[in-house]
Structures are given as structure tokens and as C-alpha cells.
C-alpha atoms as a PDB file:
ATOM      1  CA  UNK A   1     -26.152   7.260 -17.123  1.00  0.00           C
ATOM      2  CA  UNK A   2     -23.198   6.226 -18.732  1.00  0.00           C
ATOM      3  CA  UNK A   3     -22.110   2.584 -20.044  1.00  0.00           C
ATOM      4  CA  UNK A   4     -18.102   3.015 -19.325  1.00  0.00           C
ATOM      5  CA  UNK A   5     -16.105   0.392 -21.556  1.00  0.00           C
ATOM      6  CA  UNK A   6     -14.426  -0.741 -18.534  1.00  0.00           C
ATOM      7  CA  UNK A   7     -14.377  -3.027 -15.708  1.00  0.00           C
ATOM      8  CA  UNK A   8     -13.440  -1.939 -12.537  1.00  0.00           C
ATOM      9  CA  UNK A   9     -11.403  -2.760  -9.112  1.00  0.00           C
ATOM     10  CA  UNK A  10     -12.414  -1.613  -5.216  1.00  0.00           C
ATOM     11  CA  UNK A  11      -8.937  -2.355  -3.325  1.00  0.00           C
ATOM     12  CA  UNK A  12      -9.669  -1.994   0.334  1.00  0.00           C
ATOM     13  CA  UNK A  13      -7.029  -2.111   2.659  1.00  0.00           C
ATOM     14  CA  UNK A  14      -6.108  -4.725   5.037  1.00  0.00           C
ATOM     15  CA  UNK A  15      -5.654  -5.330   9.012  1.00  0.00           C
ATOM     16  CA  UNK A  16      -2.271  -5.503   8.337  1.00  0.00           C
ATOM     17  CA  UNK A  17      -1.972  -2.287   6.105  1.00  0.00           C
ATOM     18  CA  UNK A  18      -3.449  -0.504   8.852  1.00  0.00           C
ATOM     19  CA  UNK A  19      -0.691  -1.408  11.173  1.00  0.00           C
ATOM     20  CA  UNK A  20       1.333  -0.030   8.896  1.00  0.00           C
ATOM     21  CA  UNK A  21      -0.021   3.011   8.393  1.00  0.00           C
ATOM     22  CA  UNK A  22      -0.056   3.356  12.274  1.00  0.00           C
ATOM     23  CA  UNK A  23       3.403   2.129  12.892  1.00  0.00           C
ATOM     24  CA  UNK A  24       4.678   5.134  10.688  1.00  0.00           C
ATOM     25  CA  UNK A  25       3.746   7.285  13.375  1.00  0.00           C
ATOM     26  CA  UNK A  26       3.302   5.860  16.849  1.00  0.00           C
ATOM     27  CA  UNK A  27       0.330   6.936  18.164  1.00  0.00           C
ATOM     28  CA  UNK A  28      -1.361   6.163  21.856  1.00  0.00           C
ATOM     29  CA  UNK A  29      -4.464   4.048  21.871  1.00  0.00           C
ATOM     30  CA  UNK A  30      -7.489   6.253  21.153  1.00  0.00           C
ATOM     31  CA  UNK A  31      -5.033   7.785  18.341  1.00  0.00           C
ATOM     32  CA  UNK A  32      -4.381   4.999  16.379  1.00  0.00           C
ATOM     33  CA  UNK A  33      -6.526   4.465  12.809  1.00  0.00           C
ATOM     34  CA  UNK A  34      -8.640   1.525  13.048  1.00  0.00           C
ATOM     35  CA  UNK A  35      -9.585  -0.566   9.892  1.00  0.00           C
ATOM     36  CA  UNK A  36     -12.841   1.197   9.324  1.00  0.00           C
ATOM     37  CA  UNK A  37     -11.078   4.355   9.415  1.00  0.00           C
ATOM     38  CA  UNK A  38      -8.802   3.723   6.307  1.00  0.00           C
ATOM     39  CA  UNK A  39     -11.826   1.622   4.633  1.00  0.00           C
ATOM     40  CA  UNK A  40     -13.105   5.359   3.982  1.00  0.00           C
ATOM     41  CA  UNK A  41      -9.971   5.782   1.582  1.00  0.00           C
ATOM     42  CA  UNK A  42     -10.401   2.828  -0.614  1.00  0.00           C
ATOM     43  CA  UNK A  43      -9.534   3.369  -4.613  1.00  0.00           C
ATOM     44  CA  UNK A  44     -11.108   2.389  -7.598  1.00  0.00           C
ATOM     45  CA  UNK A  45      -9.243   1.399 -10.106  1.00  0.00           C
ATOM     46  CA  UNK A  46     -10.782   1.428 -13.479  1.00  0.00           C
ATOM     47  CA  UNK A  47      -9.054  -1.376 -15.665  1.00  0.00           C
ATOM     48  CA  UNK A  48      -9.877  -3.376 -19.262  1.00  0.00           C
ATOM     49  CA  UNK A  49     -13.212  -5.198 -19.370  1.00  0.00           C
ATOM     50  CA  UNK A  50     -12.639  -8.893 -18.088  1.00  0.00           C
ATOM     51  CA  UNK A  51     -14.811 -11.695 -18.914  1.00  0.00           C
ATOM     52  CA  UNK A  52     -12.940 -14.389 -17.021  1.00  0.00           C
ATOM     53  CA  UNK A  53     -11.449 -14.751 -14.046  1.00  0.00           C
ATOM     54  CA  UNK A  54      -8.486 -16.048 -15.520  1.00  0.00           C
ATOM     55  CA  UNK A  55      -7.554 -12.443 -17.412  1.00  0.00           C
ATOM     56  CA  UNK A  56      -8.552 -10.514 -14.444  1.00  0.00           C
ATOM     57  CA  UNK A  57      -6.087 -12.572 -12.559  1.00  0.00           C
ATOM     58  CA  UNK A  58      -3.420 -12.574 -15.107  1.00  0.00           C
ATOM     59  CA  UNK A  59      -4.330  -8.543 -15.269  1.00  0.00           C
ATOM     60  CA  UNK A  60      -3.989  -8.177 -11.581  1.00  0.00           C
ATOM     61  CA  UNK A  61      -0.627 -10.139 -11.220  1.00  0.00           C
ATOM     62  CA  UNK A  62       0.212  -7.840 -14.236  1.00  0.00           C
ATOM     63  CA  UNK A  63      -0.591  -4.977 -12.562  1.00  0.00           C
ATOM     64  CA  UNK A  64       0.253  -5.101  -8.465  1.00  0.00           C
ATOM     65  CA  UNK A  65       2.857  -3.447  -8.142  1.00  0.00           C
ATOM     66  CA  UNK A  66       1.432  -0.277 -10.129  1.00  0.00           C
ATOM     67  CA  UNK A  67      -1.446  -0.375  -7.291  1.00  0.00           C
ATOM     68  CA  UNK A  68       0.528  -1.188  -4.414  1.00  0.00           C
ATOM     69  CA  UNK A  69       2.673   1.615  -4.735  1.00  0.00           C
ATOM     70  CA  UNK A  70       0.334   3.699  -5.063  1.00  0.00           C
ATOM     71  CA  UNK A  71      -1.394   2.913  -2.051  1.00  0.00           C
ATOM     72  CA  UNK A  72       1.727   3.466  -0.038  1.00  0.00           C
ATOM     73  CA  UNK A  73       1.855   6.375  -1.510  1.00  0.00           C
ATOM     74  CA  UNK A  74      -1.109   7.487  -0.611  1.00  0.00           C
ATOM     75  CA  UNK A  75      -0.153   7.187   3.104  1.00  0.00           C
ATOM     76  CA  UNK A  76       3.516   7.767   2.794  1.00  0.00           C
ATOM     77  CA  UNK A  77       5.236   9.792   0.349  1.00  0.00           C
ATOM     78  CA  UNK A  78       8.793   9.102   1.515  1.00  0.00           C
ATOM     79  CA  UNK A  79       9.481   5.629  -0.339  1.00  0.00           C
ATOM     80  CA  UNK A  80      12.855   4.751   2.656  1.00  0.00           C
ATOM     81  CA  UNK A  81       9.549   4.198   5.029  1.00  0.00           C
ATOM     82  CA  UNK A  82       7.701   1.580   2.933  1.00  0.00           C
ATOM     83  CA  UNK A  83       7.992  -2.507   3.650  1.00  0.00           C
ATOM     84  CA  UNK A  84      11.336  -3.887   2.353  1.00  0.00           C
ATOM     85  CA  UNK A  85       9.700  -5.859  -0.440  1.00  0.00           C
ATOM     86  CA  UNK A  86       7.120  -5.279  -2.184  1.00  0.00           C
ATOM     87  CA  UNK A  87       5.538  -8.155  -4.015  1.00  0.00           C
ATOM     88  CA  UNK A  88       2.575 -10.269  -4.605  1.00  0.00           C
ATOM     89  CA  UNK A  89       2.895 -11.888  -0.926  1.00  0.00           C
ATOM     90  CA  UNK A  90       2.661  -8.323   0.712  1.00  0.00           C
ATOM     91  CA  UNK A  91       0.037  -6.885  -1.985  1.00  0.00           C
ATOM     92  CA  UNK A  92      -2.214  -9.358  -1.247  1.00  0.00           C
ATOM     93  CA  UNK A  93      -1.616  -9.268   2.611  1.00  0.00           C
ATOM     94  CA  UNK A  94      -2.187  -5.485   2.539  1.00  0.00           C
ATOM     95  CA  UNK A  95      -5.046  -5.172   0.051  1.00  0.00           C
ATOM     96  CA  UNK A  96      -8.311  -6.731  -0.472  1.00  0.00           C
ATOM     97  CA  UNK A  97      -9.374  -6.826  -4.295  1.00  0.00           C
ATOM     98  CA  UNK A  98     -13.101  -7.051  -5.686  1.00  0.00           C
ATOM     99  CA  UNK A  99     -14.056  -7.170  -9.253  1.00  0.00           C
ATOM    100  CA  UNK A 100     -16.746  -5.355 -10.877  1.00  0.00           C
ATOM    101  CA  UNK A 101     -17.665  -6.426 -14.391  1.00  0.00           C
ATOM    102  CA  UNK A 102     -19.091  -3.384 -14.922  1.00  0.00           C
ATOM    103  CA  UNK A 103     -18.156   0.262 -14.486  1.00  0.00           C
ATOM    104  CA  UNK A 104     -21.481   2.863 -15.002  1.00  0.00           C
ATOM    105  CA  UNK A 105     -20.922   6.785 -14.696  1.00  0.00           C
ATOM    106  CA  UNK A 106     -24.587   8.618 -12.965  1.00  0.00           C
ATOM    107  CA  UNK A 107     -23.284  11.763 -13.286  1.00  0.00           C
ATOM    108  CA  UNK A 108     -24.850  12.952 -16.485  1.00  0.00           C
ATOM    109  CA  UNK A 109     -23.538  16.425 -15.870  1.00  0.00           C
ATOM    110  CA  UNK A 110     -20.051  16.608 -15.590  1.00  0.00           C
ATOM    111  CA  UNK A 111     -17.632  15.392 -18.710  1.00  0.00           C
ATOM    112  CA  UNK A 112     -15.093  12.634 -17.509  1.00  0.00           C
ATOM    113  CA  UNK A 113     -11.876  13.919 -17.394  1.00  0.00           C
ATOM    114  CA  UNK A 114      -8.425  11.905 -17.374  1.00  0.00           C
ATOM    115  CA  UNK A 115      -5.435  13.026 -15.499  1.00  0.00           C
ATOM    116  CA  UNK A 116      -1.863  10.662 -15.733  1.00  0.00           C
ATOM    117  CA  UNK A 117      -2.027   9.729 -12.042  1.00  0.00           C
ATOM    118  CA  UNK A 118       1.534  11.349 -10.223  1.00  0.00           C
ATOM    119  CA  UNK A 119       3.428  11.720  -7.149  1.00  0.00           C
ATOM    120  CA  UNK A 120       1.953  15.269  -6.671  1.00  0.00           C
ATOM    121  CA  UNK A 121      -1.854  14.564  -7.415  1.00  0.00           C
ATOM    122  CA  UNK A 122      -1.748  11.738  -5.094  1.00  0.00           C
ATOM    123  CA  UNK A 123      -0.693  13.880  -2.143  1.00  0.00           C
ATOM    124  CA  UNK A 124      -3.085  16.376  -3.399  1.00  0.00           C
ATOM    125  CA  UNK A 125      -5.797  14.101  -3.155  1.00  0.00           C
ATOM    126  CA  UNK A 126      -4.910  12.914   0.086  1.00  0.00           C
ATOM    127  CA  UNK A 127      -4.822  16.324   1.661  1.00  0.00           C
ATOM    128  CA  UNK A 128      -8.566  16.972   0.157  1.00  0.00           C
END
């Protein structure tokens, strides 16, 4: 195991996000994603360590946008179809945000590797 010198972030999606997600394609009852469904997708984020609530919040409210867009992203590449505004009222409608102090690697096999996060390796990821 591996100590990481980070904190981390689970965002989960929301009711609300889901509706989104569905109301990109209209779908017939059975068809539609339910919550649990896109719960499957959630992200980690891996961010500074925080030692106070205060800087995680200030980090976060830094931050938002960076992860909001991303998450649209990750369900719809074509920016035209995303809400209107995006801001801190719809981030934190859409996404639910827990804090872990700590961030500890178990895979003692495999090297971490870092990749700049894109357009393309987000769709690639999605279609994994």
C-alpha cells in the first residue's frame, strides 16, 4: 500500500442530473437511467491534502466548474446540449460531494501513471 500525498473527492450525481442525462434522449419508461444507474459512474477526483473544512470549501468553490464540466462531459460531448448556466447553484444541485482526508493506492503492482485529463480520453473512458 501506498500513502498518496493527497486528499480526495467522490462526486456522485444527483436526482436532478439524472433527469438530465435522460432528457437528452427521451426514452420510454423501462428505458430511462435511474439514479442508481449513473451512481455506477461516479469520479474521484484526487485534489491537495485539506485539513479544514474551510480550504476544502474554498478549494471546491475554486474548482466547480473544472468538475462540472467534466461531468457533462462525460454524458454529453456536444457542449449546445448542456444547462444554460453553469454555476455553483446547478453544481451543487447536480452533484453530491464527499471528502476523503485521505487517498491510499492497494495496488502495489502497477506504477501510477498521470494523463492531462481531455475531451478525447473522457469519451474514451466513457465508451470502456
Amino acid at each position: 500500500m501506498k500513502l498518496l500525498n493527497r486528499s480526495a473527492l467522490s462526486v456522485r450525481p444527483t436526482q436532478h442530473f439524472v433527469d438530465w442525462i435522460n432528457a437528452l434522449e427521451p426514452t420510454m419508461g423501462d428505458d430511462d437511467l435511474t439514479l442508481a444507474d449513473v451512481e455506477r459512474e461516479s469520479t474521484i477526483y484526487l485534489i491537495p491534502e485539506m485539513d479544514t473544512p474551510e480550504a476544502l470549501e474554498t478549494f471546491v468553490r475554486e474548482r466547480y466548474l473544472d468538475v462540472l464540466e467534466t461531468e457533462l462531459r462525460a454524458w454529453e460531448e456536444d457542449q449546445r446540449q448542456w444547462p444554460e448556466t453553469l454555476d455553483w447553484a446547478l453544481f451543487q444541485r447536480f452533484l453530491q460531494v464527499e471528502h476523503s482526508y485521505l487517498a491510499i493506492d492497494l495496488d502495489n503492482e502497477t506504477a501510477l501513471e498521470i494523463s492531462e485529463v481531455d475531451d478525447e480520453l473522457v469519451g474514451d473512458l466513457e465508451q470502456d
